[in-house]
Protein backbone atom coordinates (compact mmCIF):
# COMPACT_ATOMS: atom_id res chain seq x y z
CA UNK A 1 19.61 14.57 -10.82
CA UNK A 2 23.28 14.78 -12.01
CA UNK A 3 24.31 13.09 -8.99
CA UNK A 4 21.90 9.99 -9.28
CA UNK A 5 23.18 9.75 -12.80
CA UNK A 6 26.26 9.32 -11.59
CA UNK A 7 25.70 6.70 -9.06
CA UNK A 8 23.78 4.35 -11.56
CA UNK A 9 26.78 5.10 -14.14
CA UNK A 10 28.94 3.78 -11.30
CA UNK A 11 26.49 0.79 -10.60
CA UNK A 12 26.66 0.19 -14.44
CA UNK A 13 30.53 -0.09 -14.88
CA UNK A 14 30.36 -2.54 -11.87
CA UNK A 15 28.11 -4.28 -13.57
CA UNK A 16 24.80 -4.09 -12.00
CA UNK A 17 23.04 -4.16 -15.03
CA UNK A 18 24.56 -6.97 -16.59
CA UNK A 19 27.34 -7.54 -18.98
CA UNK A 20 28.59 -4.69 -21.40
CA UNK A 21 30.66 -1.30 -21.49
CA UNK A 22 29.07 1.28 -20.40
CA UNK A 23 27.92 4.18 -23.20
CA UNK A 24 25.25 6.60 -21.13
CA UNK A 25 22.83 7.15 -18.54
CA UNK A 26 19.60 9.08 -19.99
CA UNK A 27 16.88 11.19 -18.97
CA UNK A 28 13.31 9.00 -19.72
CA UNK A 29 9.94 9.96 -20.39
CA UNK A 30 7.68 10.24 -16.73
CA UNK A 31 4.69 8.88 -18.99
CA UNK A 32 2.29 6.72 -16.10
CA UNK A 33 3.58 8.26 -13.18
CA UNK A 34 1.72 7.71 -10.25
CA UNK A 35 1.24 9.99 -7.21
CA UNK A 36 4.33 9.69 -4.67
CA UNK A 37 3.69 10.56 -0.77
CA UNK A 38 6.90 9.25 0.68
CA UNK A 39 10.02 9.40 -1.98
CA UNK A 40 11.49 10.64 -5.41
CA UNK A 41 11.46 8.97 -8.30
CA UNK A 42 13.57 9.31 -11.16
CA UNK A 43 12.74 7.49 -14.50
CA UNK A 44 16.42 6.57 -15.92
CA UNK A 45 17.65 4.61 -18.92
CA UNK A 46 21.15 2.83 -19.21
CA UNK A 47 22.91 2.21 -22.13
CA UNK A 48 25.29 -0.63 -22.51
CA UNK A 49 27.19 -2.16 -25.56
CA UNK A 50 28.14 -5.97 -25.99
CA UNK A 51 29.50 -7.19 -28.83
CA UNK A 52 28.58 -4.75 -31.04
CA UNK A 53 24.76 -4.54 -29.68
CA UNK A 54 23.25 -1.39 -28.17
CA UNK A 55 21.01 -2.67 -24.64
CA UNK A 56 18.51 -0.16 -23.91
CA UNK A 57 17.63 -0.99 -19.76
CA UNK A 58 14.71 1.39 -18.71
CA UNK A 59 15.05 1.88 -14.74
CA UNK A 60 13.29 3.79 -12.10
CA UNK A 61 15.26 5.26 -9.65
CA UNK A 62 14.25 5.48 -5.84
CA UNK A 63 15.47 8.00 -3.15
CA UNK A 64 14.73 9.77 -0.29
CA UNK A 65 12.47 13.14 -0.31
CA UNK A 66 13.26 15.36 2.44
CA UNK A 67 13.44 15.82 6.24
CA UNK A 68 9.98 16.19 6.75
CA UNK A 69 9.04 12.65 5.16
CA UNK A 70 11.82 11.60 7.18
CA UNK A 71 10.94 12.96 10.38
CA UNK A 72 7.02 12.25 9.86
CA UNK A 73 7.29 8.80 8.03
CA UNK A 74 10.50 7.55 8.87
CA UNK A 75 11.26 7.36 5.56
CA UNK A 76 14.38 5.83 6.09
CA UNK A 77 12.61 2.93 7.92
CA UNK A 78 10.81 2.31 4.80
CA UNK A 79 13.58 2.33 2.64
CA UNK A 80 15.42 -0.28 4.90
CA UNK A 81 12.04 -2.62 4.86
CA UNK A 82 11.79 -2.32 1.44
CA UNK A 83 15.48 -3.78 0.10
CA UNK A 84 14.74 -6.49 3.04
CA UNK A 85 11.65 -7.70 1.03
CA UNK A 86 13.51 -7.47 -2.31
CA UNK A 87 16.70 -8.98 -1.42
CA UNK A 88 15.50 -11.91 1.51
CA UNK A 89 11.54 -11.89 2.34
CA UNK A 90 9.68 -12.05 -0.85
CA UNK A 91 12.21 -14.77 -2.35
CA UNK A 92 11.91 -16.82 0.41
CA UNK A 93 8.07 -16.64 0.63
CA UNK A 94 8.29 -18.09 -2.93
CA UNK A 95 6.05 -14.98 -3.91
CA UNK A 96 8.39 -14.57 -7.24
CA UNK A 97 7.12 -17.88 -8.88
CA UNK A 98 3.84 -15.74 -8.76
CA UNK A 99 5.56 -12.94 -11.00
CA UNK A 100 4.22 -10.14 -9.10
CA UNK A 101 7.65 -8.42 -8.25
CA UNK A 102 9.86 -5.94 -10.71
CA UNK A 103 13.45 -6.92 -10.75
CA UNK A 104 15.44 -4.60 -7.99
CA UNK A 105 18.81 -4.41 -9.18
CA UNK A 106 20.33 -2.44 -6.54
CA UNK A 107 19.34 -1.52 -2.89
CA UNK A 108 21.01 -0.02 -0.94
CA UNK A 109 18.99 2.16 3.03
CA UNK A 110 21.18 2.70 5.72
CA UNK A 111 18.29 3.05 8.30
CA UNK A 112 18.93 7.06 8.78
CA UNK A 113 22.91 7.39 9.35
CA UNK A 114 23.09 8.92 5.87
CA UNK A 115 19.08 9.02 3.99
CA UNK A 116 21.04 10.89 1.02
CA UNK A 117 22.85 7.80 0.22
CA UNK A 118 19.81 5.76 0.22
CA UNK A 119 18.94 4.24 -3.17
CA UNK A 120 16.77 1.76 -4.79
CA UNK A 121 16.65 0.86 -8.64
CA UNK A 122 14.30 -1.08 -10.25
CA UNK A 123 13.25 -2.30 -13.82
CA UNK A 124 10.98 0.07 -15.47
CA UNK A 125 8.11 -2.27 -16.44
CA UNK A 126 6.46 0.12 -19.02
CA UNK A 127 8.44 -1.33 -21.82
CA UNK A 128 6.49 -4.28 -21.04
CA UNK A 129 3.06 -2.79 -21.11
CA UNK A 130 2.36 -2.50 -17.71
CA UNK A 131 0.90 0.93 -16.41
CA UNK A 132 -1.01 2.27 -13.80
CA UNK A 133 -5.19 2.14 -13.98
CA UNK A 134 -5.92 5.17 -15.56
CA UNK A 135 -8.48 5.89 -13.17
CA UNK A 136 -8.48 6.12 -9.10
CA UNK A 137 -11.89 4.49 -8.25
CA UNK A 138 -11.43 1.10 -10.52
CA UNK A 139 -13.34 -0.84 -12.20
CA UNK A 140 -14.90 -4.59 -11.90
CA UNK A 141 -12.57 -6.34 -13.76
CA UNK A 142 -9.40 -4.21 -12.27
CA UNK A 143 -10.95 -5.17 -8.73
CA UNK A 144 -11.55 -8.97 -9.32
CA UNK A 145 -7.90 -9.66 -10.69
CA UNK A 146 -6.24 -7.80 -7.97
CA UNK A 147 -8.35 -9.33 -5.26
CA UNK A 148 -7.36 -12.92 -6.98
CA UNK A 149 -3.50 -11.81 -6.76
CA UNK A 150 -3.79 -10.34 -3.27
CA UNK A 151 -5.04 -13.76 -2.48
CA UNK A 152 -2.11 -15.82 -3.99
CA UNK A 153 0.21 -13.59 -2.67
CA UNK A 154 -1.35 -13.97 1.25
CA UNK A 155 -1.70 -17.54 0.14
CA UNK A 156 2.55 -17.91 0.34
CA UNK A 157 2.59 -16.90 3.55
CA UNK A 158 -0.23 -19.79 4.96
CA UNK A 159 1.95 -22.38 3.03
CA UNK A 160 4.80 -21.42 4.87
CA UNK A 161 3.19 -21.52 7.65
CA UNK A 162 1.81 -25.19 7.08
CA UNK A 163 5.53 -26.37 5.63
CA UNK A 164 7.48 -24.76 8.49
CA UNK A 165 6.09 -23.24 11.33
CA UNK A 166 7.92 -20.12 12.78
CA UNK A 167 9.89 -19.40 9.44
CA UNK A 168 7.31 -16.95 8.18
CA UNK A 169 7.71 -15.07 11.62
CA UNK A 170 11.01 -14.59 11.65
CA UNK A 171 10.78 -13.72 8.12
CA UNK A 172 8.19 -11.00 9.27
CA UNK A 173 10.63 -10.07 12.03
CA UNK A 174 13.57 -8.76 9.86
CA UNK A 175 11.27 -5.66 9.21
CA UNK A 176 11.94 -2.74 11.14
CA UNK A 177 8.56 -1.04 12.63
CA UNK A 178 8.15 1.89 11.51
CA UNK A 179 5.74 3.58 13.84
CA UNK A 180 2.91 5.65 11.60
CA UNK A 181 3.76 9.07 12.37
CA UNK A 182 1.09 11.37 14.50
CA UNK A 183 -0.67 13.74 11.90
CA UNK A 184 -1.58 15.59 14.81
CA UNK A 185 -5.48 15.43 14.47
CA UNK A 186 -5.75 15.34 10.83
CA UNK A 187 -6.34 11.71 10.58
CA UNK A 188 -8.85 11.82 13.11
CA UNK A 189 -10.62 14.94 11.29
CA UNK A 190 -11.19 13.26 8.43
CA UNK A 191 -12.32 10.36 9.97
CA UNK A 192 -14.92 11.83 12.03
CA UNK A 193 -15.85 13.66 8.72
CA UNK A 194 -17.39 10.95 7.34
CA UNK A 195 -18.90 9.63 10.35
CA UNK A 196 -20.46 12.86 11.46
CA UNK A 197 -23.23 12.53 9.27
CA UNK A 198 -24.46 8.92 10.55
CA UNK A 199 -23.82 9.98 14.01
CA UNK A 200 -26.14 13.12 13.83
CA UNK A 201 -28.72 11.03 12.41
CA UNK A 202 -28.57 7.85 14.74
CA UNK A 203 -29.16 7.82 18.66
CA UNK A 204 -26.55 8.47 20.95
CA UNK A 205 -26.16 5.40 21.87
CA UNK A 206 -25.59 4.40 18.47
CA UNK A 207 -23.13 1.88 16.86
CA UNK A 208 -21.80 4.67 15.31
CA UNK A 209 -21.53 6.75 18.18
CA UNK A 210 -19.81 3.97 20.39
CA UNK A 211 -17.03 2.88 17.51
CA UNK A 212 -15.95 7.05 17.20
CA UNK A 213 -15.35 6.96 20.98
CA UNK A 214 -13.81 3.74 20.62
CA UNK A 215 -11.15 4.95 17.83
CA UNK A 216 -11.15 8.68 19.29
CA UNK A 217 -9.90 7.81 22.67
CA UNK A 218 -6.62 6.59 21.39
CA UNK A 219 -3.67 7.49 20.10
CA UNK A 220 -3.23 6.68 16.37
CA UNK A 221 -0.13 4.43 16.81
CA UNK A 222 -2.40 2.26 19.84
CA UNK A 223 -5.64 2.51 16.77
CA UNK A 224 -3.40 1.50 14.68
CA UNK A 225 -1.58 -1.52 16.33
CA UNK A 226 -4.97 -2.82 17.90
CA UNK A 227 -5.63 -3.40 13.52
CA UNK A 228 -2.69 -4.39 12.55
CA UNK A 229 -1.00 -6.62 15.09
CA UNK A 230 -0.67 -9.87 13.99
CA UNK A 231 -3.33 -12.04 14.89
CA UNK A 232 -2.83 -15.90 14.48
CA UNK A 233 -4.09 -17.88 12.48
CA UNK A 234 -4.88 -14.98 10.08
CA UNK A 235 -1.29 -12.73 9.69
CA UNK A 236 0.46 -13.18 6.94
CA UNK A 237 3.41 -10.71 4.97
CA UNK A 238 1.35 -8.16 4.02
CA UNK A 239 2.25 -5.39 0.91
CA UNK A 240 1.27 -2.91 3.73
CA UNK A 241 -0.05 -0.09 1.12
CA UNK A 242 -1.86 -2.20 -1.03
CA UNK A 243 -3.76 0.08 -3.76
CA UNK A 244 -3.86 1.74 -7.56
CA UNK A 245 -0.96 4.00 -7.01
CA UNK A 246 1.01 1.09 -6.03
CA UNK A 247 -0.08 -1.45 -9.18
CA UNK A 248 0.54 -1.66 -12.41
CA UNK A 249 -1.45 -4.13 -15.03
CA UNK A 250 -1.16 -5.00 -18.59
CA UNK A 251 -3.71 -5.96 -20.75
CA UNK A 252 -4.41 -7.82 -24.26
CA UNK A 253 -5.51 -6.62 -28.07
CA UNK A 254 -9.25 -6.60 -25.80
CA UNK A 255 -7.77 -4.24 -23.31
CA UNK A 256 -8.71 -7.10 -20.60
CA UNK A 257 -6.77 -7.22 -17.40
CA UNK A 258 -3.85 -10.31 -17.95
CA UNK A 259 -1.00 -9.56 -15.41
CA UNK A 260 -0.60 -7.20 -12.44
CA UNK A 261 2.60 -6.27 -10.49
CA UNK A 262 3.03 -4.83 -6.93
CA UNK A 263 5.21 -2.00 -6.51
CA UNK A 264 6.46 -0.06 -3.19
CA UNK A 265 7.08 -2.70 -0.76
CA UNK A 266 8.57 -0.32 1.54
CA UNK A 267 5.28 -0.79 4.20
CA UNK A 268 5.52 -4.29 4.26
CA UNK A 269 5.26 -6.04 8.01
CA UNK A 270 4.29 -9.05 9.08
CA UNK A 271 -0.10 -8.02 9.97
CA UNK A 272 -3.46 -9.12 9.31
CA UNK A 273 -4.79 -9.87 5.68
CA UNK A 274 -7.76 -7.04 6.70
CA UNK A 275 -5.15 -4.23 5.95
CA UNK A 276 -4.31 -5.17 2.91
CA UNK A 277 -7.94 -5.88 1.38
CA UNK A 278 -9.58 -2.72 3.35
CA UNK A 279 -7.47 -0.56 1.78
CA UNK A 280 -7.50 -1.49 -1.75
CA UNK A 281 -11.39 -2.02 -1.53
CA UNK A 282 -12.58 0.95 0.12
CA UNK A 283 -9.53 3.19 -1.33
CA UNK A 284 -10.26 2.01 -4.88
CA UNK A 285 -13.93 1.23 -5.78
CA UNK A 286 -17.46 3.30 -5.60
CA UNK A 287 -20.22 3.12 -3.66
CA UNK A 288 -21.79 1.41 -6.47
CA UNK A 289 -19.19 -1.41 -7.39
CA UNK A 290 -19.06 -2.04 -3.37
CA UNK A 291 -23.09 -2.39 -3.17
CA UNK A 292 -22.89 -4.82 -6.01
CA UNK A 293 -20.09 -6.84 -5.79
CA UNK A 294 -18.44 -6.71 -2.26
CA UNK A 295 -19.17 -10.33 -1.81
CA UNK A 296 -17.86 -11.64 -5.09
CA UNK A 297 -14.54 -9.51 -4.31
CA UNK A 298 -13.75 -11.08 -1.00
CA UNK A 299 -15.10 -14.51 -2.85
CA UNK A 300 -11.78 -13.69 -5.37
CA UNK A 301 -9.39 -12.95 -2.34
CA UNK A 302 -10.06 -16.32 -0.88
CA UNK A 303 -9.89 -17.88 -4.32
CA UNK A 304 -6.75 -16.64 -4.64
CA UNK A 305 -5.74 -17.66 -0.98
CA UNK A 306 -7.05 -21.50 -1.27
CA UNK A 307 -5.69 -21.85 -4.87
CA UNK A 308 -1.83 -21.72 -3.22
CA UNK A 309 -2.72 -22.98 0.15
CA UNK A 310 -6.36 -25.21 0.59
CA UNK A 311 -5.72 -25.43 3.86
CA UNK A 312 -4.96 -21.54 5.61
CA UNK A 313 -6.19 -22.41 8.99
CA UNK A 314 -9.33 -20.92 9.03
CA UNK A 315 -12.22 -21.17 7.22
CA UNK A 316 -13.95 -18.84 4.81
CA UNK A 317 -16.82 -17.59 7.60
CA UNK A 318 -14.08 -16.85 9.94
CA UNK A 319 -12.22 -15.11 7.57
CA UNK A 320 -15.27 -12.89 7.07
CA UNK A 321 -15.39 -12.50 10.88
CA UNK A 322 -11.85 -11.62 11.05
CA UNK A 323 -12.17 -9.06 7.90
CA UNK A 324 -15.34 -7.60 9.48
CA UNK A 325 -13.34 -6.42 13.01
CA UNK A 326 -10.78 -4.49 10.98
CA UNK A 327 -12.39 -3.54 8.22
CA UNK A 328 -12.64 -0.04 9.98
CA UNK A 329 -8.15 0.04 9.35
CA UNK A 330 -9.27 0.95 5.16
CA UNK A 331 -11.84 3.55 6.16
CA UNK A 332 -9.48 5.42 8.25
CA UNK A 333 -6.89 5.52 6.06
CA UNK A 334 -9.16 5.41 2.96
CA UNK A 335 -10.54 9.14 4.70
CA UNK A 336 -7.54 10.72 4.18
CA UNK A 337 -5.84 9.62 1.24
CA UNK A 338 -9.00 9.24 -1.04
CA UNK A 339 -9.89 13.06 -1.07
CA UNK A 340 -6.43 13.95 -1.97
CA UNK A 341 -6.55 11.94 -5.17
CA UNK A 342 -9.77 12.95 -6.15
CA UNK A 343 -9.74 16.77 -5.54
CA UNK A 344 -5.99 17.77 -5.44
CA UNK A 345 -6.88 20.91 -3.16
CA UNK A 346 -6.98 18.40 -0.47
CA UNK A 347 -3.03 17.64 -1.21
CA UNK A 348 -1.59 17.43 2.24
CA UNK A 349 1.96 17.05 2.45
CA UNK A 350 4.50 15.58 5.35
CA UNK A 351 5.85 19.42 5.20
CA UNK A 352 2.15 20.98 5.41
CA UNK A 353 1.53 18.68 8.16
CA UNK A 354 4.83 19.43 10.59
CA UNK A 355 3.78 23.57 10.16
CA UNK A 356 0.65 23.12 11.29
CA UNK A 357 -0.90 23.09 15.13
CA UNK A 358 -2.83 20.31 15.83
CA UNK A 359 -5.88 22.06 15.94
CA UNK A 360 -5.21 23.73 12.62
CA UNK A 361 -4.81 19.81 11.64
CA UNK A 362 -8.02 18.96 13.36
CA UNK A 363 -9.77 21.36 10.76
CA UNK A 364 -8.31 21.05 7.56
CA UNK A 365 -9.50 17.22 7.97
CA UNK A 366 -12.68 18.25 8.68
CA UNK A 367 -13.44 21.09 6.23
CA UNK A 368 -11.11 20.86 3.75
CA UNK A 369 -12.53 20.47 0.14
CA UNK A 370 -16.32 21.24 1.07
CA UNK A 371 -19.62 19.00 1.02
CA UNK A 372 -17.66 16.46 -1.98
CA UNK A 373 -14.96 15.17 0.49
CA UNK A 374 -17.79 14.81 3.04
CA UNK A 375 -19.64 12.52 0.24
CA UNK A 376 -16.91 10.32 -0.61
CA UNK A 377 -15.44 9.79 3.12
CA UNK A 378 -19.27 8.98 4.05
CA UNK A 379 -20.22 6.26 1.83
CA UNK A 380 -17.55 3.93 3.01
CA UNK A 381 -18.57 4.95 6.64
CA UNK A 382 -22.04 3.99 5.64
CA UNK A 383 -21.02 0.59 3.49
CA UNK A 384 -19.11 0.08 7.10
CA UNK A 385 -22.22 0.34 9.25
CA UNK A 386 -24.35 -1.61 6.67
CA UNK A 387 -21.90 -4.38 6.69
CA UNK A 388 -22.05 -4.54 10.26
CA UNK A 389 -17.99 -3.82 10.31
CA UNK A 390 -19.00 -0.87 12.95
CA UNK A 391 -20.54 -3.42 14.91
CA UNK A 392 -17.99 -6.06 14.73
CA UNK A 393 -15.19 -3.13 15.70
CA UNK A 394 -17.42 -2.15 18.71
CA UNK A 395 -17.45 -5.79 20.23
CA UNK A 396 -14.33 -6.95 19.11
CA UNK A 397 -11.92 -7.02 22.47
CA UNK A 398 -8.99 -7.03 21.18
């Protein structure tokens, strides 16, 4: 701690923060906090004086965890993408005329010759009223305004595309890939989890049965890229871990929804629109709010889109068909992070992961937290195969 006070009070008498002598760096309150996988937060506050005039500056302070999210998550990768989308994509998509972005004021990731160095400050925005849903499975309201934002923000990315073709590419190419790190098993245990129960019901020949050996006879990183390599018209920049943890929102006297920013941009890559909105919906809504209003949601999303850009380069039906072959991405990944906010004894950790055998992997996905994880993992395997997404995975070639 002393020695990221230190840095920002250097970064403050160089002026970082704006005009004004420096007075103090200060502990702040960790009020809001949201659950961290992949870094360290520290909530800071500098004090500066001008002209007689105390200025309070709330920060949050970013830096790396510790070898194993390094070694697992290439954490230092991350860091790297992230300052990139501060300092040169996000500007340059236009996406801060949509004031979904917190101010960085410094970055600074030196792609893993020295993590300890890496830093990242930001403006605190809970001064401002914005704070993090209090609950993990939102609401309607939550859901409809972040699908409409999520649109707008995709939506930059199509007009680029339609006022000059290639820039958004080699935009997308400044990011380093940062190859998703093999949880030896425990991925695929708590995907089969949920999908266990449909395929013991269902024929062997099942749709069920058939997308399992589909996914199962990969490696993650090759299930993985077959989802998330760009795939044109569709790609666009994507936020790349696009859900609650990740937002913040502010509200009126009503306590209605009136502005949302994105935080974490450090999985950002230039992919398909499907990861983003797979995530967030099956990561952050329940059964019942999917059964009800899935079509309305994706009706928001491409609200959002065609309000920025009316012409994307697709339609809305072959959006849908797009979505529906990669909707599977936000189950996957939806199947292991969902339990571990909703029952914390399924907390895995980068360092739990790298001291276990892949087998012992293999089981704490499968068993881990009892017949409730099983529940939660298997309604969005069975809002999958009532869609039809299982189907559209199955046949999809690509």
């Amino acid at each position: 701690m002393e020695t990221v006070k230190q840095r920002i009070e250097k970064l403050a008498r160089d002026g970082v923060f704006g005009k004004g002598r420096f007075v103090q760096v200060v502990n702040n309150s960790e009020d809001g906090k949201a659950a961290q996988f992949a870094s360290v937060l520290f909530f800071l506050r500098v004090d500066l004086e001008e002209e007689g005039n105390l200025k309070r500056i709330p920060i949050i302070v970013k830096v790396q965890a510790g070898e194993a999210e390094l070694e697992l998550m290439r954490t230092d990768l991350q860091f790297a993408n992230e300052v990139v989308a501060y300092n040169q994509v996000l500007p340059k998509l236009g996406v801060n005329e949509l004031g979904i972005c917190p101010q960085m004021y410094y970055g600074l990731a030196n792609k893993g010759e020295n993590p300890a160095e890496d830093l990242i400050v930001l403006e605190d925005l809970r001064p401002l009223g914005f704070k993090v849903a209090d609950d993990v499975l939102l609401d309607f309201d939550h859901v409809m305004f972040s699908m409409k934002k999520l649109g707008q923000f995709h939506g930059r990315s199509y007009k680029m595309k339609n006022s000059s073709p290639g820039v958004l590419r080699e935009l997308g190419d400044q990011f380093s890939h940062v190859k998703l790190f093999d949880s030896k098993g425990l991925f695929e245990g708590f995907a089969y989890r949920g999908l266990k129960p449909l395929i013991d019901s269902s024929p062997a020949d099942s749709v069920v049965s058939k997308a399992y050996a589909k996914f199962s006879g990969a490696t993650f990183d090759e299930f993985s890229q077959s989802l998330i390599k760009p795939d044109e018209p569709f790609a666009v920049i994507i936020h790349g871990d696009f859900n609650r943890n990740n937002l913040v929102y502010s509200y009126n006297e009503r306590n209605q929804v009136v502005s949302m920013k994105f935080l974490d941009w450090a999985t950002t890559k230039y992919s398909n629109p499907a990861v983003d909105l797979s995530f967030f919906l099956y990561m952050n809504t329940s059964a019942d709010l999917r059964a009800a209003h899935w079509d309305e949601f994706l009706e928001a999303y491409w609200t959002g889109v065609t309000s920025v850009e009316p012409n994307p380069g697709f339609s809305y039906n072959e959006f849908l068909k797009h979505f529906g072959q990669r909707a599977i991405w936000g189950y996957f990944i939806t199947a292991f992070f969902l339990p571990m906010m909703l029952f914390k004894e399924t907390l895995t950790t980068p360092e739990l992961i790298k001291n276990m055998t892949p087998e012992e992997c293999w089981e704490w996905g499968l068993k881990k937290g009892g017949e409730k994880v099983t529940a939660v993992t298997s309604s969005v395997a069975r809002h999958l195969l009532d869609r039809g997404y299982l189907e559209e995975y199955v046949s999809n070639s690509k």
